[in-house]
N, C-alpha and C. Protein backbone atom coordinates (compact mmCIF):
# COMPACT_ATOMS: atom_id res chain seq x y z
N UNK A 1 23.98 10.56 -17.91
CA UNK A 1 24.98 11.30 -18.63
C UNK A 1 25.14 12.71 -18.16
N UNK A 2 24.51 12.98 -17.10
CA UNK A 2 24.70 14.05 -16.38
C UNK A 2 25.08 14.32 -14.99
N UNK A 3 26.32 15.31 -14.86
CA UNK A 3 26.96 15.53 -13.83
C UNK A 3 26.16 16.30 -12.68
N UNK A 4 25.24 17.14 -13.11
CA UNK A 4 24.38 18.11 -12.72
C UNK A 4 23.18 18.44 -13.12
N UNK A 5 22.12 19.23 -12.51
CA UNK A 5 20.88 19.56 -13.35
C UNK A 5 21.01 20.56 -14.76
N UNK A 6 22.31 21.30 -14.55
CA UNK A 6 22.67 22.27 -14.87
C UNK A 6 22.85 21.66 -16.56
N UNK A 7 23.45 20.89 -16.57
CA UNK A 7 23.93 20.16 -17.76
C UNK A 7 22.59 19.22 -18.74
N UNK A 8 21.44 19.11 -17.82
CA UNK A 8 20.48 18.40 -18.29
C UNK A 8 19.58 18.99 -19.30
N UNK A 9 19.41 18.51 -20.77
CA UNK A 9 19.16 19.28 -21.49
C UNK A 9 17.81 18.17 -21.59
N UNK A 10 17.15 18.38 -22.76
CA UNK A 10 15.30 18.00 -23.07
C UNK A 10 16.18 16.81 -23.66
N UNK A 11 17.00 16.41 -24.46
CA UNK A 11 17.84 15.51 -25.18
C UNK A 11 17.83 14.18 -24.46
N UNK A 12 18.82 15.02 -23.61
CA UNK A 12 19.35 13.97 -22.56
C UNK A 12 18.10 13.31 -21.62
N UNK A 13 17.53 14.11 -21.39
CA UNK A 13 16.06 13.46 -20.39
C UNK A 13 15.46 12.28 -20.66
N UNK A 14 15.24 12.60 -22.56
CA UNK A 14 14.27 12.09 -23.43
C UNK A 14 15.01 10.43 -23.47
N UNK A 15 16.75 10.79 -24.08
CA UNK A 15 17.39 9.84 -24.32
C UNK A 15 17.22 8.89 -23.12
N UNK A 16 17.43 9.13 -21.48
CA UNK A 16 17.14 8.35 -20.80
C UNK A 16 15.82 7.97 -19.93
N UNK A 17 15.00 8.56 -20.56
CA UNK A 17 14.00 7.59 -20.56
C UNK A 17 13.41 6.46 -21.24
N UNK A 18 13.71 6.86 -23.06
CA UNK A 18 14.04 5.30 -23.86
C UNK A 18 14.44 4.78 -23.15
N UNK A 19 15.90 5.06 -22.82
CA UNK A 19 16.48 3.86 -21.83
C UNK A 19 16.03 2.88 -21.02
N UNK A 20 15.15 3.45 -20.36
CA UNK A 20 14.49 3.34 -19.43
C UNK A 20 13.13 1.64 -19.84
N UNK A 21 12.76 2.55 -20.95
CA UNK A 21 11.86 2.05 -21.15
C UNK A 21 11.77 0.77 -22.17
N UNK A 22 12.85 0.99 -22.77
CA UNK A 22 13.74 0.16 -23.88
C UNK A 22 14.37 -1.73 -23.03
N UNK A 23 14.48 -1.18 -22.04
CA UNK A 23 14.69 -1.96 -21.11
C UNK A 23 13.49 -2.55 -20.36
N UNK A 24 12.93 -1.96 -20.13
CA UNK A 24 11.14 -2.75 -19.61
C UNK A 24 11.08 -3.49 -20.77
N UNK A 25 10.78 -3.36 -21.92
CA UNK A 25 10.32 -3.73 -22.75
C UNK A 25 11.12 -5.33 -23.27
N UNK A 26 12.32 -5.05 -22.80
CA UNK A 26 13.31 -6.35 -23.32
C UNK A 26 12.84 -7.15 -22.31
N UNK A 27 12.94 -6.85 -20.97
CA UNK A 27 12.55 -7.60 -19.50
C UNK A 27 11.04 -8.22 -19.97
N UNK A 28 10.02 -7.55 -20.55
CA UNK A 28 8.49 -7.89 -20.90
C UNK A 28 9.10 -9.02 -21.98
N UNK A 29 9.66 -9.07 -22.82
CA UNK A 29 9.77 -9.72 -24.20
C UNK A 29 10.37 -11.29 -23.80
N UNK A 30 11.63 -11.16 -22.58
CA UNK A 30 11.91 -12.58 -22.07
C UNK A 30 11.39 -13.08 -21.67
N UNK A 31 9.88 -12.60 -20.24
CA UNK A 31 9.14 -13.19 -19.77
C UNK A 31 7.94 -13.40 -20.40
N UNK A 32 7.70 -13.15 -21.74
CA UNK A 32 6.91 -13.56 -22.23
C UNK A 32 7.22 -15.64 -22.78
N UNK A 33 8.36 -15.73 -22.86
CA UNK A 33 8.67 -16.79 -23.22
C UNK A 33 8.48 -17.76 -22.01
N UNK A 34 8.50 -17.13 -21.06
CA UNK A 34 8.61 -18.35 -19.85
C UNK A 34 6.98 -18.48 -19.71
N UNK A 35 6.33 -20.03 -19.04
CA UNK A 35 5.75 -20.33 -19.29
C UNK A 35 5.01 -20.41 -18.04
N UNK A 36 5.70 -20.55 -16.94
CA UNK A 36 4.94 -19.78 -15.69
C UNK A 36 5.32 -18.64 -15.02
N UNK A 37 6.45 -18.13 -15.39
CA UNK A 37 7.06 -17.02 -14.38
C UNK A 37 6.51 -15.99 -15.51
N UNK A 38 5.59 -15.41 -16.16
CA UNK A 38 5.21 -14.99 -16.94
C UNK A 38 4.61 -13.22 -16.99
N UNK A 39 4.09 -13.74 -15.27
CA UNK A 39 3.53 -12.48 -15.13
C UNK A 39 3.57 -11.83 -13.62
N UNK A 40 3.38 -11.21 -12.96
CA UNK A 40 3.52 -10.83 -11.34
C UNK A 40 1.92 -10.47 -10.96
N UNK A 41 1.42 -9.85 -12.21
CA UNK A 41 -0.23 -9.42 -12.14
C UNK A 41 -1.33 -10.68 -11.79
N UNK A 42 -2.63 -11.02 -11.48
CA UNK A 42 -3.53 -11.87 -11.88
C UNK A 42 -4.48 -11.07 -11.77
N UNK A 43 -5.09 -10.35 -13.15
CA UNK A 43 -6.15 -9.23 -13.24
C UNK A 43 -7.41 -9.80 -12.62
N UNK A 44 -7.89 -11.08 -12.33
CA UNK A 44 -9.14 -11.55 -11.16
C UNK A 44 -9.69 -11.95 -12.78
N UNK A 45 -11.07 -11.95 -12.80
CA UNK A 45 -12.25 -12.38 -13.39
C UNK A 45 -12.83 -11.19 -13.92
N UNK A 46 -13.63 -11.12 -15.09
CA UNK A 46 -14.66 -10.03 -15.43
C UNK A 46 -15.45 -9.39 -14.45
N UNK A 47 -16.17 -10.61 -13.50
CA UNK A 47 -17.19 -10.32 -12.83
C UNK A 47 -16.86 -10.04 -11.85
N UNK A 48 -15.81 -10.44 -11.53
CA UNK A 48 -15.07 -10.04 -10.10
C UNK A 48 -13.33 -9.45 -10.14
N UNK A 49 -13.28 -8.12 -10.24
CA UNK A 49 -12.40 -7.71 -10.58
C UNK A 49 -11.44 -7.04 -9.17
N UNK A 50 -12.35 -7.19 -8.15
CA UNK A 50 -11.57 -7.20 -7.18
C UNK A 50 -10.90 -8.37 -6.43
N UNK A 51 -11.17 -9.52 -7.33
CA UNK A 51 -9.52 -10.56 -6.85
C UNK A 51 -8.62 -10.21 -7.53
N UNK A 52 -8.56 -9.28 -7.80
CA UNK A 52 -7.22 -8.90 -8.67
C UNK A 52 -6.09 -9.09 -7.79
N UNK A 53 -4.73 -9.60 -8.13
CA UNK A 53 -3.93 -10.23 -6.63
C UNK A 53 -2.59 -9.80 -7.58
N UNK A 54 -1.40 -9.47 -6.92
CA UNK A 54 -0.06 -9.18 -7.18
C UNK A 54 0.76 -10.28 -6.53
N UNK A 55 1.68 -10.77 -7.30
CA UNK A 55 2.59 -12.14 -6.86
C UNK A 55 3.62 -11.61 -6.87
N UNK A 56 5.02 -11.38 -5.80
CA UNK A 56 6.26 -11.07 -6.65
C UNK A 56 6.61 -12.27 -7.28
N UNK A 57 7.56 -11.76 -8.34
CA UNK A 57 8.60 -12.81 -9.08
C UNK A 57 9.21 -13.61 -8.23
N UNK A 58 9.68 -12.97 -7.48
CA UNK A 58 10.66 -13.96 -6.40
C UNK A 58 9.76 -14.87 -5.10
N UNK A 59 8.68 -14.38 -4.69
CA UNK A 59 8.06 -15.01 -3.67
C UNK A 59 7.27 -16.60 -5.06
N UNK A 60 6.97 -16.40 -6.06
CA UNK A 60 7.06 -17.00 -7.31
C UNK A 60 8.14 -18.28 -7.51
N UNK A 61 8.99 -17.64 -7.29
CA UNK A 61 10.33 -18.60 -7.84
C UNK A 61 10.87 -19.23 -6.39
N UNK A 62 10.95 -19.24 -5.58
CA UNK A 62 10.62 -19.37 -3.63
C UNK A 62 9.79 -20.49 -3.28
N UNK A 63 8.13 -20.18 -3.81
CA UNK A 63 7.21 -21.29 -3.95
C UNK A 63 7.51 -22.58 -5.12
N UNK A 64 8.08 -22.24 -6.17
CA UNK A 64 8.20 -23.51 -6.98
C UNK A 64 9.61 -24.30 -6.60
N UNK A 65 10.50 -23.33 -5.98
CA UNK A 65 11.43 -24.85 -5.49
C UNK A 65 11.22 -25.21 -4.20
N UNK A 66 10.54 -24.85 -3.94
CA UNK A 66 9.82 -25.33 -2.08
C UNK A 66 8.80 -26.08 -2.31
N UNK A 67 8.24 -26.54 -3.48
CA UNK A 67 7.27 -27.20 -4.06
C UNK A 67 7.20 -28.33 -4.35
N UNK A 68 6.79 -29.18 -3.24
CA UNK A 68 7.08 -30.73 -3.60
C UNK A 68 5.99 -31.62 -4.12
N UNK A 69 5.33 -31.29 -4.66
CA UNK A 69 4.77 -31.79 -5.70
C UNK A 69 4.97 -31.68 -7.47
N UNK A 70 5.62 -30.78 -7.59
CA UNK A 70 5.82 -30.27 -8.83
C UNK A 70 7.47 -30.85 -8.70
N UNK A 71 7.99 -32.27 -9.69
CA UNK A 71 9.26 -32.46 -9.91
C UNK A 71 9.87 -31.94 -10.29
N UNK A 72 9.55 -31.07 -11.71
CA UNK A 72 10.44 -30.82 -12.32
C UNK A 72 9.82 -28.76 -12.57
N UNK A 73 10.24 -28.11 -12.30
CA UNK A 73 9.95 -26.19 -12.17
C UNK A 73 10.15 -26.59 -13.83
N UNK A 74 9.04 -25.61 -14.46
CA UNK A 74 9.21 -25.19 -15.75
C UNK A 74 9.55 -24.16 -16.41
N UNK A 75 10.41 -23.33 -15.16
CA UNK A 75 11.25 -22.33 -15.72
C UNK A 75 12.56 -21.78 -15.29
N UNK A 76 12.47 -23.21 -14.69
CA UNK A 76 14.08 -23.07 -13.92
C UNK A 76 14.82 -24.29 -14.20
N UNK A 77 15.99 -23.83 -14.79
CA UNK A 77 16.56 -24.81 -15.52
C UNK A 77 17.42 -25.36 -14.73
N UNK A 78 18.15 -26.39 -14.56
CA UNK A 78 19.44 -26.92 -13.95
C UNK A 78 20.35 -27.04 -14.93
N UNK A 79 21.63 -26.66 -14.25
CA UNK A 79 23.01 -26.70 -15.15
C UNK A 79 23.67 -27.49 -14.78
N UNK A 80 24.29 -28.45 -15.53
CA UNK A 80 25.49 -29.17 -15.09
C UNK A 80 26.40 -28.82 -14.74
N UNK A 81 27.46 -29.51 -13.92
CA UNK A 81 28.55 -28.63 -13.21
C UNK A 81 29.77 -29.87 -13.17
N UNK A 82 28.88 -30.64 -12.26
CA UNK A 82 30.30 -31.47 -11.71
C UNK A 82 30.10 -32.79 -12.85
N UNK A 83 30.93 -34.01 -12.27
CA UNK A 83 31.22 -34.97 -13.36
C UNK A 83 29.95 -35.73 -13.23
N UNK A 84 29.26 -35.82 -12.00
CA UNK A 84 28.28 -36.63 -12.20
C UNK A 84 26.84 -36.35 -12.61
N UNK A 85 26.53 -34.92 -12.48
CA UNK A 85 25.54 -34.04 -13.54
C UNK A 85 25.98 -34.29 -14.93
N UNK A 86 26.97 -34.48 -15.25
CA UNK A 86 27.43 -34.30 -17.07
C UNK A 86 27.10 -35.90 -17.45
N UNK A 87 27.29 -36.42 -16.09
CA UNK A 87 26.81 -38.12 -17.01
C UNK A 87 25.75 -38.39 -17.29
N UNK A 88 25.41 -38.08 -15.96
CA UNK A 88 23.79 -37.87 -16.04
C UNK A 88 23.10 -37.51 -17.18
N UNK A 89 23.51 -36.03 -17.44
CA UNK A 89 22.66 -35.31 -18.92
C UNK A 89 23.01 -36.23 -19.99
N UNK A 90 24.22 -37.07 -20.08
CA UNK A 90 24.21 -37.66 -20.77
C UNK A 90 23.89 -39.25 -21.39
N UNK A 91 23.33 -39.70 -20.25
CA UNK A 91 22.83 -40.96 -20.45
C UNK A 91 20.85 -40.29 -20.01
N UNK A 92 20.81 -38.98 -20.42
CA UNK A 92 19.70 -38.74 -20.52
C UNK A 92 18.94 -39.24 -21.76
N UNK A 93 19.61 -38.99 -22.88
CA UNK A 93 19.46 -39.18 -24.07
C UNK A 93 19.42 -40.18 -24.31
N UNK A 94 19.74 -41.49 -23.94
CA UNK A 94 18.95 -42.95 -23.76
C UNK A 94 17.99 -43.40 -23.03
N UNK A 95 17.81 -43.06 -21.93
CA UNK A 95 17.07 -43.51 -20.81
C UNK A 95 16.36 -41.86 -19.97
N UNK A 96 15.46 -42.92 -19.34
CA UNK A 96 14.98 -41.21 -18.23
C UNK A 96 15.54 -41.02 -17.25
N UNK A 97 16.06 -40.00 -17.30
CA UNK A 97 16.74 -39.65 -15.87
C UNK A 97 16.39 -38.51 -15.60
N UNK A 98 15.88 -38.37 -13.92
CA UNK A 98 15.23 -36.97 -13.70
C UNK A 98 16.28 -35.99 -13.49
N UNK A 99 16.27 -34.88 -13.99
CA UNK A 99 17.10 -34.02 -13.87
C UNK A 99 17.29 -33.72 -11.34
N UNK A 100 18.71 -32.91 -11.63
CA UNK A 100 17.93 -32.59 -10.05
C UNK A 100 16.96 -31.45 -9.77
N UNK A 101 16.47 -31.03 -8.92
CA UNK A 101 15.57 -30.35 -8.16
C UNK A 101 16.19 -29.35 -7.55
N UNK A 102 15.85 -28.19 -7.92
CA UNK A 102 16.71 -27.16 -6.65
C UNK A 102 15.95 -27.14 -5.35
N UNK A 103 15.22 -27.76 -5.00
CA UNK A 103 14.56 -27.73 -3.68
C UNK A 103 15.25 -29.52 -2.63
N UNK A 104 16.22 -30.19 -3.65
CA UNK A 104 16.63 -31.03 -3.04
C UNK A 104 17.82 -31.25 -2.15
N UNK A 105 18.66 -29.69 -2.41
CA UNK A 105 19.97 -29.23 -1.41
C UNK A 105 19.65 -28.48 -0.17
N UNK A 106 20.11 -28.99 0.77
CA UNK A 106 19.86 -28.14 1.55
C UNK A 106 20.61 -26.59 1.59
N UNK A 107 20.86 -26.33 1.05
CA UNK A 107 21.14 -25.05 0.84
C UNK A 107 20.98 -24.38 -0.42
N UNK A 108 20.34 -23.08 -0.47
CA UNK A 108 19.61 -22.71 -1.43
C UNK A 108 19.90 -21.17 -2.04
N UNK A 109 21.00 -20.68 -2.46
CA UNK A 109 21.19 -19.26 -3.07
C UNK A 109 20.69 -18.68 -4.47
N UNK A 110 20.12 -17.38 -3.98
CA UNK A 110 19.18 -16.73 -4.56
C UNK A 110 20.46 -15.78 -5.13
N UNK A 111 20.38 -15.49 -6.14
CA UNK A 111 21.00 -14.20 -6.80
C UNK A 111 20.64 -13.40 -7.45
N UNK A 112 19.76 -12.22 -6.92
CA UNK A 112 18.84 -11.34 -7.77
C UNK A 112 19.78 -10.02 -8.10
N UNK A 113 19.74 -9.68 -9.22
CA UNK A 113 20.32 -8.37 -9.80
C UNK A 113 19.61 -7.60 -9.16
N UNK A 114 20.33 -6.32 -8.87
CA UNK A 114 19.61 -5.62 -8.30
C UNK A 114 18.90 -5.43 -6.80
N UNK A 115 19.60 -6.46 -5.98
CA UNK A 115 19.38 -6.83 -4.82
C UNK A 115 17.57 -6.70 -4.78
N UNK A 116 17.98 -6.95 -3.16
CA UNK A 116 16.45 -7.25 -2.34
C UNK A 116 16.24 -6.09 -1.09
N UNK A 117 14.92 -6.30 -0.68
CA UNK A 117 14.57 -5.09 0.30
C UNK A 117 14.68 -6.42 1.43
N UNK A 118 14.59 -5.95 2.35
CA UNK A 118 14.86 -6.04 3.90
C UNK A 118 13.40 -7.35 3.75
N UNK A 119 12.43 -6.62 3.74
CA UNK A 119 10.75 -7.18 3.73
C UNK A 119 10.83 -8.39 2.34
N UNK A 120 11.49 -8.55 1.49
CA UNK A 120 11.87 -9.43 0.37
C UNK A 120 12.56 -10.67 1.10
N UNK A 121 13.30 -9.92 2.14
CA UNK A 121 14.64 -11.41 2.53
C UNK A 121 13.65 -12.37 3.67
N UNK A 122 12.53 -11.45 4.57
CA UNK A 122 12.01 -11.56 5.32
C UNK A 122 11.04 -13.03 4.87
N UNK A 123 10.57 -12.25 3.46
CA UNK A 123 9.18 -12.74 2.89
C UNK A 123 9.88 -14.16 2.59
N UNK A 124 11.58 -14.46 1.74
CA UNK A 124 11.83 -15.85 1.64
C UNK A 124 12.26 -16.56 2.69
N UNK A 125 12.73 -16.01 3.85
CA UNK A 125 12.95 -16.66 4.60
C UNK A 125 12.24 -17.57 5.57
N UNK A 126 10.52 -16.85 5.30
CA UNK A 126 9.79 -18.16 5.87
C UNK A 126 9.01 -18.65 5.36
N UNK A 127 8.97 -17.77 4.05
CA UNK A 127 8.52 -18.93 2.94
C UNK A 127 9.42 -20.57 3.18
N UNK A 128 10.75 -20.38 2.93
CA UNK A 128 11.30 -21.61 3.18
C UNK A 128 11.36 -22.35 4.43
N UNK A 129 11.48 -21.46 5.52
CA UNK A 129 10.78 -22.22 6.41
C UNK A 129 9.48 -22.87 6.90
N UNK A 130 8.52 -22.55 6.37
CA UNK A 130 7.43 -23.11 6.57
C UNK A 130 7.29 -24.00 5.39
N UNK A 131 7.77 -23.99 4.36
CA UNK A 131 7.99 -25.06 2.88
C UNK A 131 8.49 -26.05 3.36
N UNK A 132 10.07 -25.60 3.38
CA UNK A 132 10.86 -26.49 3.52
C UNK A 132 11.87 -26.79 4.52
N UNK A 133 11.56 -27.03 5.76
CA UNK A 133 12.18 -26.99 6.81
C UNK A 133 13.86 -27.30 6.81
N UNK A 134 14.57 -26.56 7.20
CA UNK A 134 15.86 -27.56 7.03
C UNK A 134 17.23 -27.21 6.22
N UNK A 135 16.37 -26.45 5.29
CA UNK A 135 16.76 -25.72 4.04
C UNK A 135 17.51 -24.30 4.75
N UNK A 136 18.74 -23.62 3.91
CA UNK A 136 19.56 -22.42 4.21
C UNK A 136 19.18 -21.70 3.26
């Protein structure tokens, strides 16, 4: 809300750092609900506190649809779209039908708010290549 330093009062500072922080806090409150994308931290062990290890979110979400053992990601949902996804979901409700897999197209778009660093595009790009060969 400021054009200049000149204009920056203790108010305004204060106000946008709530902001700031008001917003971490909503971002903390959604990922608390998800059930593996949960955290980016793994604080290690008591006794051993130097495995402490940092995951990004995205190298995270990269590994579970490149993940072929795991059918179904438990925090990534699929949406229906075309006519034969909508039948599908709907003769779900009688019978089992596996939803699809985002690791089963060969082509694969990522859409992160807020873009990516250079070393981010790097890091998925052979993540999926060494995952999942084949894959865009």
């Amino acid at each position: 809300g400021c054009d200049s330093s000149l204009n920056l009062t203790s108010q305004k500072a204060t106000d946008a750092v709530d902001s700031i922080f008001q917003s971490l806090r909503d971002i903390a409150r959604v990922r608390m609900h998800m059930k593996q994308f949960h955290s980016i931290h793994n604080p290690g062990s008591n006794t051993h506190q130097a495995s402490a290890s940092y995951k990004p979110l995205l190298k995270q979400v990269v590994e579970e649809i490149c993940n072929p053992d795991r059918p179904d990601p438990v925090d990534i949902e699929h949406i229906s779209s075309g006519l034969t996804d909508l039948l599908k979901t709907g003769f779900s409700m009688f019978m089992k039908v596996n939803r699809p897999h985002p690791g089963d197209h060969p082509l694969l778009i990522i859409f992160m708010v807020g873009g990516v660093s250079v070393s981010e595009v790097k890091m998925v790009k052979d993540l999926v290549a060494t995952r999942k060969p084949g894959t865009q």
